[in-house]
Protein backbone atom coordinates (compact mmCIF):
# COMPACT_ATOMS: atom_id res chain seq x y z
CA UNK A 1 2.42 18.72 -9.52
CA UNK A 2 5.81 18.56 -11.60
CA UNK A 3 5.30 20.05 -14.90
CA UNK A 4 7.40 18.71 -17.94
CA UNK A 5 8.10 19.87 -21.30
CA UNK A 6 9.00 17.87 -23.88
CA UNK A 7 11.95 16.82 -25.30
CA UNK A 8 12.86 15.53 -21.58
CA UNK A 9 15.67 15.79 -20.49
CA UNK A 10 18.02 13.13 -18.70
CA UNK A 11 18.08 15.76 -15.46
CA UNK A 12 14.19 16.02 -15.51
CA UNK A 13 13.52 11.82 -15.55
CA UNK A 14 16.40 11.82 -13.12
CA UNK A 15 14.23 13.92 -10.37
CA UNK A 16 11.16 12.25 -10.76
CA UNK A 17 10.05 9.77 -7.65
CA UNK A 18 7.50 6.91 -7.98
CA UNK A 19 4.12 8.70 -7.01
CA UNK A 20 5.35 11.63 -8.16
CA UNK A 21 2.08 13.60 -9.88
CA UNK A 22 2.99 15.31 -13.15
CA UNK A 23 1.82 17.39 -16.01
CA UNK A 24 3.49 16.64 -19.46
CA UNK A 25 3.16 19.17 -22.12
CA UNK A 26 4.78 19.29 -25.48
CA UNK A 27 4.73 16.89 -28.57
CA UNK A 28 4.45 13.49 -27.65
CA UNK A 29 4.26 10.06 -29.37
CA UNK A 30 1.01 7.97 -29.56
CA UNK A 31 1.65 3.85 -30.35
CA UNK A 32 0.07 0.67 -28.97
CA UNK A 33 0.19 -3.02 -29.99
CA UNK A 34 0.37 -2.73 -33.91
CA UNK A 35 3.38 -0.18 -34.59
CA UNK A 36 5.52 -0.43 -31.98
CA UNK A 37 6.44 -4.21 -33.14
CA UNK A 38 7.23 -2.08 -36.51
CA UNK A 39 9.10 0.88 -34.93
CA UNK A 40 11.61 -1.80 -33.27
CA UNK A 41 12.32 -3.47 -36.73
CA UNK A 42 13.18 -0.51 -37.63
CA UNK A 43 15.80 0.45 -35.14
CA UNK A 44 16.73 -3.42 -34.80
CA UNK A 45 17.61 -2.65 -38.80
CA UNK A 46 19.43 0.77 -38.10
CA UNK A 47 16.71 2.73 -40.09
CA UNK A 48 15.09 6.05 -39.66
CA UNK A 49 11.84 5.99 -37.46
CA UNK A 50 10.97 9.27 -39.09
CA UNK A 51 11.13 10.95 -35.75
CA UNK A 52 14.06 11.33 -32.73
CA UNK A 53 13.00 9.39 -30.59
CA UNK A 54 15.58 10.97 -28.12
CA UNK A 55 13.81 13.05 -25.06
CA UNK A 56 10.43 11.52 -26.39
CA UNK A 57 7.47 10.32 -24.32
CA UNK A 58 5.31 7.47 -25.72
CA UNK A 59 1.91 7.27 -25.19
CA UNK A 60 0.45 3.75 -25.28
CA UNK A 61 -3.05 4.24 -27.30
CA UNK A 62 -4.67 4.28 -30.61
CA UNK A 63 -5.84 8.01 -31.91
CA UNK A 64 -9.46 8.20 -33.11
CA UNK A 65 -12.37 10.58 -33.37
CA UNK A 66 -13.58 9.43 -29.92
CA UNK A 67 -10.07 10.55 -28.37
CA UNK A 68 -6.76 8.80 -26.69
CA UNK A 69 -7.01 7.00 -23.94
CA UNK A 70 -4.48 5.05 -22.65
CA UNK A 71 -4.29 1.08 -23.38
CA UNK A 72 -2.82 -1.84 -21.30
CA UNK A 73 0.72 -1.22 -21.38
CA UNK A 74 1.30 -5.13 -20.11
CA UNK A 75 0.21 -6.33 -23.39
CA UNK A 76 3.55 -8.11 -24.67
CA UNK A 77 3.58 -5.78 -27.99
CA UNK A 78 3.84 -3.14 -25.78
CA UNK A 79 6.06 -4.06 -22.75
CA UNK A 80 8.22 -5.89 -24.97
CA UNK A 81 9.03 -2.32 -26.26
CA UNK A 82 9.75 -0.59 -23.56
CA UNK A 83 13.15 -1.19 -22.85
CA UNK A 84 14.48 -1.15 -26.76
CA UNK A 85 12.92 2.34 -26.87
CA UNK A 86 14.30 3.66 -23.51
CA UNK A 87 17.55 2.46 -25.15
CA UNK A 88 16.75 4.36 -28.17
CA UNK A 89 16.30 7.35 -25.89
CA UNK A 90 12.54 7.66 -25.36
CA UNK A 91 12.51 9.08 -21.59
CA UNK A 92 8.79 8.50 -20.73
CA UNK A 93 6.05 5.78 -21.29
CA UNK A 94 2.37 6.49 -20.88
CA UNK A 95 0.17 3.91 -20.19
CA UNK A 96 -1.59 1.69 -17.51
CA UNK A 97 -0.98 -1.19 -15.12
CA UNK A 98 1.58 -3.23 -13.84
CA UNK A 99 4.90 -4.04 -15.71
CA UNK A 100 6.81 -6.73 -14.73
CA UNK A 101 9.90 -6.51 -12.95
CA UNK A 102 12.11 -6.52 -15.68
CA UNK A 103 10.58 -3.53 -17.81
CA UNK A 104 10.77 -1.90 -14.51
CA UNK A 105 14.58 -2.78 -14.14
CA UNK A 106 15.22 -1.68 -17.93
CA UNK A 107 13.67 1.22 -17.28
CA UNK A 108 16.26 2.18 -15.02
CA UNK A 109 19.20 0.84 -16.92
CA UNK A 110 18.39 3.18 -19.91
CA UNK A 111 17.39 6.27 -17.33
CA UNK A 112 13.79 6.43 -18.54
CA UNK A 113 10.09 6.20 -16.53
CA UNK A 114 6.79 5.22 -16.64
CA UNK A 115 3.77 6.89 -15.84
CA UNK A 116 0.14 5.39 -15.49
CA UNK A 117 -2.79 8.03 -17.03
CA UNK A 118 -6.01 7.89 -16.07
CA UNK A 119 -8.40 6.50 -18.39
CA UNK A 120 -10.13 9.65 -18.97
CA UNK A 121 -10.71 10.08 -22.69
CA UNK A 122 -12.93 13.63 -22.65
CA UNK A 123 -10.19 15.13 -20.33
CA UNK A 124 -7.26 13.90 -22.52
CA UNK A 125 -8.95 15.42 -25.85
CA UNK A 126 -9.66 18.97 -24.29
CA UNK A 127 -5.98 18.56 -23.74
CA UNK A 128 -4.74 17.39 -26.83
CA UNK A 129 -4.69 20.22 -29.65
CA UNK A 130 -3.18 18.27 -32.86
CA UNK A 131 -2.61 15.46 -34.15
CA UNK A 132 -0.69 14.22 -37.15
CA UNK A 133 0.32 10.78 -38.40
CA UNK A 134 4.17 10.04 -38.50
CA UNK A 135 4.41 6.47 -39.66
CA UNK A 136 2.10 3.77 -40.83
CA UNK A 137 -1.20 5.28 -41.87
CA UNK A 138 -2.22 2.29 -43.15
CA UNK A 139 -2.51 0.74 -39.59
CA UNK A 140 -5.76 3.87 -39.62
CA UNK A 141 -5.57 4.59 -35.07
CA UNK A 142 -2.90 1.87 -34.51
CA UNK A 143 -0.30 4.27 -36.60
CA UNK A 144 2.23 5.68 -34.85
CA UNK A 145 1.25 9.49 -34.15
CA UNK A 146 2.45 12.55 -33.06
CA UNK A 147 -0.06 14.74 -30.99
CA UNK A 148 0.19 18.17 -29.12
CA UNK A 149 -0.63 18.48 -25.49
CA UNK A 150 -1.04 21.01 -22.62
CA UNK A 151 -0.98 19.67 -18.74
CA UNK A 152 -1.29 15.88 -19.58
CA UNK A 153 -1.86 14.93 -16.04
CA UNK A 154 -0.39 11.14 -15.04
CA UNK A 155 1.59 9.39 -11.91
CA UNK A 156 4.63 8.32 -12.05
CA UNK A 157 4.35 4.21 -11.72
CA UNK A 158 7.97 3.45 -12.22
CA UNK A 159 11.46 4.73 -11.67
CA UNK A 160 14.97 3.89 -10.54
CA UNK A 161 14.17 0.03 -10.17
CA UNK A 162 10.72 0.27 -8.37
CA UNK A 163 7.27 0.02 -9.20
CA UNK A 164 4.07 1.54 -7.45
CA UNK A 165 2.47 -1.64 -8.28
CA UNK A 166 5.11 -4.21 -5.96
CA UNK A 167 4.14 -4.64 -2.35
């Protein structure tokens, strides 16, 4: 197991391997289908997110009393992210499944990875020891958070131009 501390750095996401099992702990970002459309207006417009972005992780999922758990990152909202953040210097992107080839190729153009968590809601919130909304509370679990976490285990799913999901 790797373990990573958050900010990342360019060094760390430049070691890591598809397959590669690691442990993320630090502050990281929570956002899914409703504010990430809204955090790239707001970059696309040159305004403040409210948070650096640079060295962040994203995790794709809602935060509720029943947990985090991670969400379809395929779901256009959400892949159609990915590469404006990784330009905007988020480093790694939590989710699951596949991503098409060419999230996985702007992933490696702006030196950034993603990493498939298991959906395991009751191990994430032992994990997970605060939360706090950052932007949009009126979007209630769909706001953009930003939660503390100790040995968030995930996998590695993409990196340098290759997937874990091709054949």
């Amino acid at each position: 197991m790797i373990e990573i501390t958050t900010p990342i750095s360019e060094e760390t996401v430049e070691s890591l391997q598809v397959g590669d099992t690691i442990l993320i702990s630090g502050s990281i970002l929570c956002g899914r289908d409703a504010v990430l459309p809204r955090v790239l207006k707001l970059l696309e417009a040159g305004e403040a997110v409210g948070v650096d972005l640079r060295g962040q992780v994203i995790f794709h999922t809602a935060v509720s009393c029943a947990g985090v758990g991670p969400t379809s990152s395929n779901k256009l909202e959400i892949e159609s992210s990915i590469g404006p953040l990784s330009a905007a210097g988020v480093r790694l992107h939590l989710g699951k499944g596949a991503l098409r080839p060419e999230t996985v190729a702007a992933l490696d153009r702006y030196r950034s990875v993603y990493a498939v968590i298991p959906p395991v809601t009751a191990l994430l919130n032992a994990k997970t020891s605060e939360i706090e909304c950052v932007a949009f509370p009126e979007l209630g679990m769909e706001a953009l958070y930003r939660i503390t976490v100790d040995r968030y285990p995930a996998i590695i799913g993409a990196a340098r131009g290759r997937s874990i999901y091709e054949k």
